[in-house]
ModelCIF file with pLDDT and N, C-alpha, C, O atoms, coordinates in Angstrom:
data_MODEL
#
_entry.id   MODEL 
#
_entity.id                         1 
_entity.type                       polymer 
_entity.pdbx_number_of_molecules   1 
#
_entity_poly.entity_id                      1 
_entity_poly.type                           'polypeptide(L)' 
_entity_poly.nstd_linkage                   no 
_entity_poly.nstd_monomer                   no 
_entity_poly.pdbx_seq_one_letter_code       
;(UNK)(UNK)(UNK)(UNK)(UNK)(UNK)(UNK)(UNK)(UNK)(UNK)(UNK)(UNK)(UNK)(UNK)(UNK)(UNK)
(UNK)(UNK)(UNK)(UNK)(UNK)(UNK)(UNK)(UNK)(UNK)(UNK)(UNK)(UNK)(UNK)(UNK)(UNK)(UNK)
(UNK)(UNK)(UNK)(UNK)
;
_entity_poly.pdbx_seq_one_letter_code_can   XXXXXXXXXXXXXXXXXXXXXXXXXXXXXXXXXXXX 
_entity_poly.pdbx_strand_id                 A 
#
loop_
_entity_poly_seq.entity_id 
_entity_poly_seq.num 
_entity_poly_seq.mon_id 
_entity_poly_seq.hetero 
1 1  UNK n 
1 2  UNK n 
1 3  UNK n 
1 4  UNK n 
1 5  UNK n 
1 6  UNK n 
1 7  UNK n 
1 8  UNK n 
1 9  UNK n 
1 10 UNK n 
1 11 UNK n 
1 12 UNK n 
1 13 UNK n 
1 14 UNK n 
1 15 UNK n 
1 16 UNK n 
1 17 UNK n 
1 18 UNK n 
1 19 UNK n 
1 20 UNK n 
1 21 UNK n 
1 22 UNK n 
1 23 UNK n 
1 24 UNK n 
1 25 UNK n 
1 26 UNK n 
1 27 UNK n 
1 28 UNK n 
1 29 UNK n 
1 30 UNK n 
1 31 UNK n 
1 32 UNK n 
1 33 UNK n 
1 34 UNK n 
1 35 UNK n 
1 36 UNK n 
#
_struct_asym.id          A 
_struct_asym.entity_id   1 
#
loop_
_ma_qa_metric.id 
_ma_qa_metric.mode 
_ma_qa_metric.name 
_ma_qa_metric.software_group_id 
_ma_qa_metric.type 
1 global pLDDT . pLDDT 
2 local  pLDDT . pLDDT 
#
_ma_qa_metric_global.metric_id      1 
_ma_qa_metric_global.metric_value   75.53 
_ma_qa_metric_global.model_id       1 
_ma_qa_metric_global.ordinal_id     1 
#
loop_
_ma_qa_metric_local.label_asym_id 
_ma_qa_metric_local.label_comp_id 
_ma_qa_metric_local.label_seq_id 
_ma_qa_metric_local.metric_id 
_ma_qa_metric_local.metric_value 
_ma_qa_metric_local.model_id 
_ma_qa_metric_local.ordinal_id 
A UNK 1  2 64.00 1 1  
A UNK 2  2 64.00 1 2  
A UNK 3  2 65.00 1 3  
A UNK 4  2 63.00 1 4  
A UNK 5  2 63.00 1 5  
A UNK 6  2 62.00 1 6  
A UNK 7  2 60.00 1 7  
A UNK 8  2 64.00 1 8  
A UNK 9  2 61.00 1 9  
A UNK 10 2 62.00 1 10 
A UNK 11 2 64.00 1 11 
A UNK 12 2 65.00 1 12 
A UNK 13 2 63.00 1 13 
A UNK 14 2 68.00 1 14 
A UNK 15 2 69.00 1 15 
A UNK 16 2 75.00 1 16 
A UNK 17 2 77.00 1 17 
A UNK 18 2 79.00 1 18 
A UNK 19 2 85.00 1 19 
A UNK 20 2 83.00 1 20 
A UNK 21 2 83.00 1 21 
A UNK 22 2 78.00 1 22 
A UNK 23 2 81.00 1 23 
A UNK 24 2 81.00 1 24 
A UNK 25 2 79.00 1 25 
A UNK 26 2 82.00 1 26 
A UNK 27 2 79.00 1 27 
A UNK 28 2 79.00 1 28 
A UNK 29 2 84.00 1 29 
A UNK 30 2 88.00 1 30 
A UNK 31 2 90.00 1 31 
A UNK 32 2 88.00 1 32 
A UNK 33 2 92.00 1 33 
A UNK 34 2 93.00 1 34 
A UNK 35 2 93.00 1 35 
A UNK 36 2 93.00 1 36 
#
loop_
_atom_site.group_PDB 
_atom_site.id 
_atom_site.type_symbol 
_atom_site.label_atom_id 
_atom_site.label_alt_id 
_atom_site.label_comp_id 
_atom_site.label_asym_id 
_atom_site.label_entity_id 
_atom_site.label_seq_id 
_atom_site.pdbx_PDB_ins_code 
_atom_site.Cartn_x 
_atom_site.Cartn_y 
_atom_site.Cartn_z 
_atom_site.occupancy 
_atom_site.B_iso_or_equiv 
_atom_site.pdbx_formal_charge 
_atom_site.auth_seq_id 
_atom_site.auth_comp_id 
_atom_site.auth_asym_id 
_atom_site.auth_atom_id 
_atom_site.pdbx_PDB_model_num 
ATOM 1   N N  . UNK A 1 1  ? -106.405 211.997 15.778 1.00 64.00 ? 1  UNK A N  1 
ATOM 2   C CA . UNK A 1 1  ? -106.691 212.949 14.706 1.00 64.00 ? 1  UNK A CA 1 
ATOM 3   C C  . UNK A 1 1  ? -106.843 212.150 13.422 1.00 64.00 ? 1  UNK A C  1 
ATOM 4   O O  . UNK A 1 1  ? -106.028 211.285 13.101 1.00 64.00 ? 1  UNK A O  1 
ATOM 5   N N  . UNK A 1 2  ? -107.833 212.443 12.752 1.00 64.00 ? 2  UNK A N  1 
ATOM 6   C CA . UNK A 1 2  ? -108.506 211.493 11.557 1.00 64.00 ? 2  UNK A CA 1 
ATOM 7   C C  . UNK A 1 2  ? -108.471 212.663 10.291 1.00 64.00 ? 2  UNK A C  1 
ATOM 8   O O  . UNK A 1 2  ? -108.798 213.836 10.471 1.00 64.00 ? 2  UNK A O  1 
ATOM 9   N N  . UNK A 1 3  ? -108.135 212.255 9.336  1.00 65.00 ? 3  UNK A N  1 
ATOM 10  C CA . UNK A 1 3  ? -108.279 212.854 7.711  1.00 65.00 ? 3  UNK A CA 1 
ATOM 11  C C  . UNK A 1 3  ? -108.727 211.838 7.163  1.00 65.00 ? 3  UNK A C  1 
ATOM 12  O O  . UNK A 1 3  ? -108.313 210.679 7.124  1.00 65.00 ? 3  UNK A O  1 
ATOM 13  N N  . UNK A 1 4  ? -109.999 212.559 6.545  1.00 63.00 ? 4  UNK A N  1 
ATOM 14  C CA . UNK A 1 4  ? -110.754 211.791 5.467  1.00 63.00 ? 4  UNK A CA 1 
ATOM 15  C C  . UNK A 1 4  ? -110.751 212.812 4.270  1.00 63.00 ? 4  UNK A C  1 
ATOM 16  O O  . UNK A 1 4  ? -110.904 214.032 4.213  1.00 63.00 ? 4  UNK A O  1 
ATOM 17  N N  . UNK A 1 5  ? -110.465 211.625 3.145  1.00 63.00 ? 5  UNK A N  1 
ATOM 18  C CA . UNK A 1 5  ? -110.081 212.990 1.644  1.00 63.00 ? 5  UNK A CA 1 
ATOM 19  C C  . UNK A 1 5  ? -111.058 211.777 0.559  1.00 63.00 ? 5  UNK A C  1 
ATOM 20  O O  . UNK A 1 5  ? -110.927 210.585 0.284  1.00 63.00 ? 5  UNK A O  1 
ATOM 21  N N  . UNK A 1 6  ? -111.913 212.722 0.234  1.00 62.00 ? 6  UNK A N  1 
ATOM 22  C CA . UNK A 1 6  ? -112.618 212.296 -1.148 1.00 62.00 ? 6  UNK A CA 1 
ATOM 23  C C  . UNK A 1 6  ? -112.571 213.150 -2.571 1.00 62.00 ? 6  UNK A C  1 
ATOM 24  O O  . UNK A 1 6  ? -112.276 214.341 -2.674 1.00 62.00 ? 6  UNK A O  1 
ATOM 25  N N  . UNK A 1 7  ? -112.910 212.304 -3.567 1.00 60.00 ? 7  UNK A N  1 
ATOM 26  C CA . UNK A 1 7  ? -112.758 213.058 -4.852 1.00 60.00 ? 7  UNK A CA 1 
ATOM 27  C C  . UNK A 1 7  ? -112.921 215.042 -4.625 1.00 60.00 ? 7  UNK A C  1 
ATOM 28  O O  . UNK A 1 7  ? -112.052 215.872 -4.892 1.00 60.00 ? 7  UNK A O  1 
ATOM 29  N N  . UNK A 1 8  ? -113.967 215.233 -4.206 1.00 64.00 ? 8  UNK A N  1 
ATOM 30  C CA . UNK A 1 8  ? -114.747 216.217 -4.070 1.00 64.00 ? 8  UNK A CA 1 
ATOM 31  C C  . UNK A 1 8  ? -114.425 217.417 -2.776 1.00 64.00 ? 8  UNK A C  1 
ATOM 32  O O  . UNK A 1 8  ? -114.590 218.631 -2.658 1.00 64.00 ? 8  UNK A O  1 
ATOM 33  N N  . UNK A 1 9  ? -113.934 216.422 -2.009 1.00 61.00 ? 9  UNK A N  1 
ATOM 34  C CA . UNK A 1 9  ? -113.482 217.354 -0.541 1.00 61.00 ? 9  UNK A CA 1 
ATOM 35  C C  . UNK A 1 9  ? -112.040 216.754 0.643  1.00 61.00 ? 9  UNK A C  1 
ATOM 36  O O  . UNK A 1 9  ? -111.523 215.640 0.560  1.00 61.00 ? 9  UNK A O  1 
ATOM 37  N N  . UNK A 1 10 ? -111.857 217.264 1.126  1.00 62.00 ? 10 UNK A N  1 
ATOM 38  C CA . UNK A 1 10 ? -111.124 216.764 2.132  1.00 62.00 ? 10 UNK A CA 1 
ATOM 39  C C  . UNK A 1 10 ? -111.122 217.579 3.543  1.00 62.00 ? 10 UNK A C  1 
ATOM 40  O O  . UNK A 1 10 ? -110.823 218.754 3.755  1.00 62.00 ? 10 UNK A O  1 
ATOM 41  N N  . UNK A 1 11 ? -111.705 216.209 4.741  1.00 64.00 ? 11 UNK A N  1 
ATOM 42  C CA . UNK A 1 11 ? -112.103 216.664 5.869  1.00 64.00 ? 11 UNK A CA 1 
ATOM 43  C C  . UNK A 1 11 ? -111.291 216.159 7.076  1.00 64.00 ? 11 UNK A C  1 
ATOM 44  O O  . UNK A 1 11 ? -111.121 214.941 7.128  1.00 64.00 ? 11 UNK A O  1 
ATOM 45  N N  . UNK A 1 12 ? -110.885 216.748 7.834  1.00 65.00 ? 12 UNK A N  1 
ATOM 46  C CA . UNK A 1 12 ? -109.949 216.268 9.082  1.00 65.00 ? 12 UNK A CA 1 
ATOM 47  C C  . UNK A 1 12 ? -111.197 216.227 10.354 1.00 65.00 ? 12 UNK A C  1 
ATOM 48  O O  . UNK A 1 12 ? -112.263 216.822 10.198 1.00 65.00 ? 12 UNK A O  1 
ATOM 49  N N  . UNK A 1 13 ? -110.920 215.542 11.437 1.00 63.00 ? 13 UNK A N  1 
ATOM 50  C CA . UNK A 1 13 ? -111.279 215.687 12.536 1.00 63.00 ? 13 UNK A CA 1 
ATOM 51  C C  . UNK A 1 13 ? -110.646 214.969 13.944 1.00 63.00 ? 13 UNK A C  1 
ATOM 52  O O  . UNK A 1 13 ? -109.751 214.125 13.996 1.00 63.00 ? 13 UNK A O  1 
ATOM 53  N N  . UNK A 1 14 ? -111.384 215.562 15.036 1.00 68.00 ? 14 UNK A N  1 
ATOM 54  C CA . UNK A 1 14 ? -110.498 214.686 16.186 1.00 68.00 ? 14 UNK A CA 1 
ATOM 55  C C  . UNK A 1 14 ? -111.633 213.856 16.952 1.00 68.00 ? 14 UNK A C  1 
ATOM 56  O O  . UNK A 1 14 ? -112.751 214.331 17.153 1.00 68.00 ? 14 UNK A O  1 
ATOM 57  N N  . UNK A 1 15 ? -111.187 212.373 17.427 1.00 69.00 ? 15 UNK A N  1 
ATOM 58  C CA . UNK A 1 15 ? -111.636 211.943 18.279 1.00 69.00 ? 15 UNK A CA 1 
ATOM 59  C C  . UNK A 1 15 ? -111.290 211.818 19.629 1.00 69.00 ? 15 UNK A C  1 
ATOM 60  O O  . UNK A 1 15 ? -110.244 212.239 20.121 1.00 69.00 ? 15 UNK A O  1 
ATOM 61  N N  . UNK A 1 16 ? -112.296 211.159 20.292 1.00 75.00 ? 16 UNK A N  1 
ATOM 62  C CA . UNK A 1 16 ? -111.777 211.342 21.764 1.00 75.00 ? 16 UNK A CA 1 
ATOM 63  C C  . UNK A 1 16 ? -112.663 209.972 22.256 1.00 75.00 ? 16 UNK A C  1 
ATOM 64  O O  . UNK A 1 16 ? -113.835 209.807 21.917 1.00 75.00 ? 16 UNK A O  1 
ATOM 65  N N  . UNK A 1 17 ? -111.997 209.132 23.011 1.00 77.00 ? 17 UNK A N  1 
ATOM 66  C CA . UNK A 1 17 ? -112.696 208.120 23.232 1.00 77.00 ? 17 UNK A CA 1 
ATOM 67  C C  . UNK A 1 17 ? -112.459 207.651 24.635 1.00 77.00 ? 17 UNK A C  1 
ATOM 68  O O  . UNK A 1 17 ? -111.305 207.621 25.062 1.00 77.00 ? 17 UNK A O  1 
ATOM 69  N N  . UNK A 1 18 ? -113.418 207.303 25.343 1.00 79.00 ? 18 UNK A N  1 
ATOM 70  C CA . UNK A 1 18 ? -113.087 207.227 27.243 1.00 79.00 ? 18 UNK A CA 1 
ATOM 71  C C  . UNK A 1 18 ? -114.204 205.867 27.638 1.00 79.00 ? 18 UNK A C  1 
ATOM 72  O O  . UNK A 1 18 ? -115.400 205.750 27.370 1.00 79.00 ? 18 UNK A O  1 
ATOM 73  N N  . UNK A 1 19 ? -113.355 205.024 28.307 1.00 85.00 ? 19 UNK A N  1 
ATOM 74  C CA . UNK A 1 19 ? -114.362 204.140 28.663 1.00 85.00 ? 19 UNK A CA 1 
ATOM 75  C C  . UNK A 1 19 ? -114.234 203.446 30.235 1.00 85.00 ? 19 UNK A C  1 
ATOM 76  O O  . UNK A 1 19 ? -113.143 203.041 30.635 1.00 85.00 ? 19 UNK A O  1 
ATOM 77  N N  . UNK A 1 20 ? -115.117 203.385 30.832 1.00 83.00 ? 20 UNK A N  1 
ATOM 78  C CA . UNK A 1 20 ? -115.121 203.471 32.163 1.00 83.00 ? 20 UNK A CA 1 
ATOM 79  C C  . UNK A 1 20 ? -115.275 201.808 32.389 1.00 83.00 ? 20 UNK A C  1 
ATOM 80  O O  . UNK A 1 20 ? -115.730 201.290 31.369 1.00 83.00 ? 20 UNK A O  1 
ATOM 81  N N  . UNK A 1 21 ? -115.084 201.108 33.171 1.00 83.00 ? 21 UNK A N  1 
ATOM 82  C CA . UNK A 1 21 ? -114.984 199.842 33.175 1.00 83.00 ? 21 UNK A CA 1 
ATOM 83  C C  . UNK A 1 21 ? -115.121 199.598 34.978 1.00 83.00 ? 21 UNK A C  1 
ATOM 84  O O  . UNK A 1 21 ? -114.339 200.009 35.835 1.00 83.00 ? 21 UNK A O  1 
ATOM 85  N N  . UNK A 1 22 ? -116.745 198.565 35.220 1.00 78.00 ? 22 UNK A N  1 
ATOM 86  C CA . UNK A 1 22 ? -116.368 198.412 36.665 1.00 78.00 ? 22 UNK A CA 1 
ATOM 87  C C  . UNK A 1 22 ? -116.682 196.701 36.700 1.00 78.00 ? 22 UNK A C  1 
ATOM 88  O O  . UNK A 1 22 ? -117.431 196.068 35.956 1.00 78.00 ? 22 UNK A O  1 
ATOM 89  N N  . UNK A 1 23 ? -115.823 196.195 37.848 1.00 81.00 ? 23 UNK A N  1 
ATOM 90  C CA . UNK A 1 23 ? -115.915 194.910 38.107 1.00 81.00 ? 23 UNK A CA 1 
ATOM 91  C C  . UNK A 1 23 ? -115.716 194.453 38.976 1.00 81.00 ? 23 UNK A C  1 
ATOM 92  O O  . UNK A 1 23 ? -114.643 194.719 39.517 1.00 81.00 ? 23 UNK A O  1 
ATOM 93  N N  . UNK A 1 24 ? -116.922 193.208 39.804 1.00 81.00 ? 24 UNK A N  1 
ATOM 94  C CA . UNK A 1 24 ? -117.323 193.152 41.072 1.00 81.00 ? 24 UNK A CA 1 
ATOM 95  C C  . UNK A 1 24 ? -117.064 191.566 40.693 1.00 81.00 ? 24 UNK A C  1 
ATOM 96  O O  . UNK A 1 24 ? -117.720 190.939 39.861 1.00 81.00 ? 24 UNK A O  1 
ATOM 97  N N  . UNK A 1 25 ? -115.903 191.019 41.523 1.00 79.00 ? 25 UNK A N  1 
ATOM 98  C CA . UNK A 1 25 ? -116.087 189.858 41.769 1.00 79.00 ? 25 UNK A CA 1 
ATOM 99  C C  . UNK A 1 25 ? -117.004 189.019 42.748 1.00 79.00 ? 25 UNK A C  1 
ATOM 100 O O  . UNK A 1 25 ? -117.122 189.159 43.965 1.00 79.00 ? 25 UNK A O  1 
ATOM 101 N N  . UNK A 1 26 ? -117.616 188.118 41.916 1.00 82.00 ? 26 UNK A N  1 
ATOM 102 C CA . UNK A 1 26 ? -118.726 187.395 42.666 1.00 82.00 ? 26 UNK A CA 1 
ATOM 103 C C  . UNK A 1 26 ? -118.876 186.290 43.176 1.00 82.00 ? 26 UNK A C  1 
ATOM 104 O O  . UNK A 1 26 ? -119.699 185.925 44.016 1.00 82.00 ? 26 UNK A O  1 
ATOM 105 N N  . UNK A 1 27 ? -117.762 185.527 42.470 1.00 79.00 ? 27 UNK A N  1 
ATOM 106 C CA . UNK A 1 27 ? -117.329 183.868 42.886 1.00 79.00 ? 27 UNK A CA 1 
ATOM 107 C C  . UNK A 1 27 ? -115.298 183.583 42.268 1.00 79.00 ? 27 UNK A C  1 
ATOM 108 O O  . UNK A 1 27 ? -114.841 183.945 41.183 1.00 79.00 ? 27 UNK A O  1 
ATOM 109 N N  . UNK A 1 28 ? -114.929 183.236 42.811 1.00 79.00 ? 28 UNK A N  1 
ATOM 110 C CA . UNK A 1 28 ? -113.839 183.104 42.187 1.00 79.00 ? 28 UNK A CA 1 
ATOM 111 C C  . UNK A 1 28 ? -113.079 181.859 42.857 1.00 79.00 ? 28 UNK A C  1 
ATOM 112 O O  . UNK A 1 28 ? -111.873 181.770 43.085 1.00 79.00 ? 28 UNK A O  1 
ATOM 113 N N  . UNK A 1 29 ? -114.343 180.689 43.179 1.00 84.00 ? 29 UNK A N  1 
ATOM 114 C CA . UNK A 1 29 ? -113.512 179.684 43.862 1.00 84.00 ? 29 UNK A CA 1 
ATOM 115 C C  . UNK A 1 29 ? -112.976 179.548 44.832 1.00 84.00 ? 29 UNK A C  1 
ATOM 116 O O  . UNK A 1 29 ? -112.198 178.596 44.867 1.00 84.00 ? 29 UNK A O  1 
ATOM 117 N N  . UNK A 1 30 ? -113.096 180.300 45.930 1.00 88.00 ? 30 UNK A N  1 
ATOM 118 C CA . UNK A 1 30 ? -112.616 180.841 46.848 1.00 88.00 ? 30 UNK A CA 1 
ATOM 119 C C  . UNK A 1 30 ? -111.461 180.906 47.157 1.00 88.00 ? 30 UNK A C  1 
ATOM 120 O O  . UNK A 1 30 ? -111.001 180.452 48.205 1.00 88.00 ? 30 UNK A O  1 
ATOM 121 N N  . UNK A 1 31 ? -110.713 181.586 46.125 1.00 90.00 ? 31 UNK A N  1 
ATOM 122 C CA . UNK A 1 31 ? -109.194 182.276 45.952 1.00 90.00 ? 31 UNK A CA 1 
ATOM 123 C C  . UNK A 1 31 ? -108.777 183.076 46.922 1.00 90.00 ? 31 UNK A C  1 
ATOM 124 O O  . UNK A 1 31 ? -107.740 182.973 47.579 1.00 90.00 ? 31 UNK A O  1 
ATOM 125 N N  . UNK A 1 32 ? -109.604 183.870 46.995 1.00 88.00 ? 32 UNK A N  1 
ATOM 126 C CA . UNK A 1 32 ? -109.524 184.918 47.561 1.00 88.00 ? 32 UNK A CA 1 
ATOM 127 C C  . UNK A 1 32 ? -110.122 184.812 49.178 1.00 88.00 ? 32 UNK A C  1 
ATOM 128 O O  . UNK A 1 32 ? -109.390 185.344 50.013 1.00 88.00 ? 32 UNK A O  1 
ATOM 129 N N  . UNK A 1 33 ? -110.903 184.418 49.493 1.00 92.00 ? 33 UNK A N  1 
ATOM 130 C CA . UNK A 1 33 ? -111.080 184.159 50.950 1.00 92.00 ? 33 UNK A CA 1 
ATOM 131 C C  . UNK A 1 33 ? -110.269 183.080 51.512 1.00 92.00 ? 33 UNK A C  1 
ATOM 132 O O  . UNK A 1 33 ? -110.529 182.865 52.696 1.00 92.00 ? 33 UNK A O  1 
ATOM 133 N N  . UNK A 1 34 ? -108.931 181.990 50.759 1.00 93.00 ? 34 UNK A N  1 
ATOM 134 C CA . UNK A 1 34 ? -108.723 181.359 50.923 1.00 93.00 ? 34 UNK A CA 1 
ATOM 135 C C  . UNK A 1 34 ? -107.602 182.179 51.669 1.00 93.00 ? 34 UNK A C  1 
ATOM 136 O O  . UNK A 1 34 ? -107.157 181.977 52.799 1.00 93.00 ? 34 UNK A O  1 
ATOM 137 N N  . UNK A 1 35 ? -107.158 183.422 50.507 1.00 93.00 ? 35 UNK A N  1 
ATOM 138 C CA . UNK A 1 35 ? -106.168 183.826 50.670 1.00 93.00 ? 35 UNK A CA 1 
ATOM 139 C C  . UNK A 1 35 ? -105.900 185.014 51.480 1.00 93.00 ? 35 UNK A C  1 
ATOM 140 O O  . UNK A 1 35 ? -104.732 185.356 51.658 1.00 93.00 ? 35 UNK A O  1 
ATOM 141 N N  . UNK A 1 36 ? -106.570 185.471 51.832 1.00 93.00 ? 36 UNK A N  1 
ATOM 142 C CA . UNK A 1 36 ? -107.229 186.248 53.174 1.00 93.00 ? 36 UNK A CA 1 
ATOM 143 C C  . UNK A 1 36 ? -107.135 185.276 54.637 1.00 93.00 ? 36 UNK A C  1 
ATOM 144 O O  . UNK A 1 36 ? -107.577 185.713 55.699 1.00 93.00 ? 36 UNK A O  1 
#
């Protein structure tokens, strides 16, 4: 929740913020098949 106040007015509002995140390992030294 955001308030913004100027000489002249004062305004509130809400944000909302969502972020989706994908990740495909592609090489990793073979850590992981080592470790398998």
């Amino acid at each position: 929740f955001t308030r913004k106040e100027t000489e002249t007015s004062e305004n509130s509002y809400k944000s909302i913020d969502a972020t989706i995140t994908l990740k495909q390992m592609l090489f990793d030294g073979f850590l992981t098949s080592s470790e398998k």
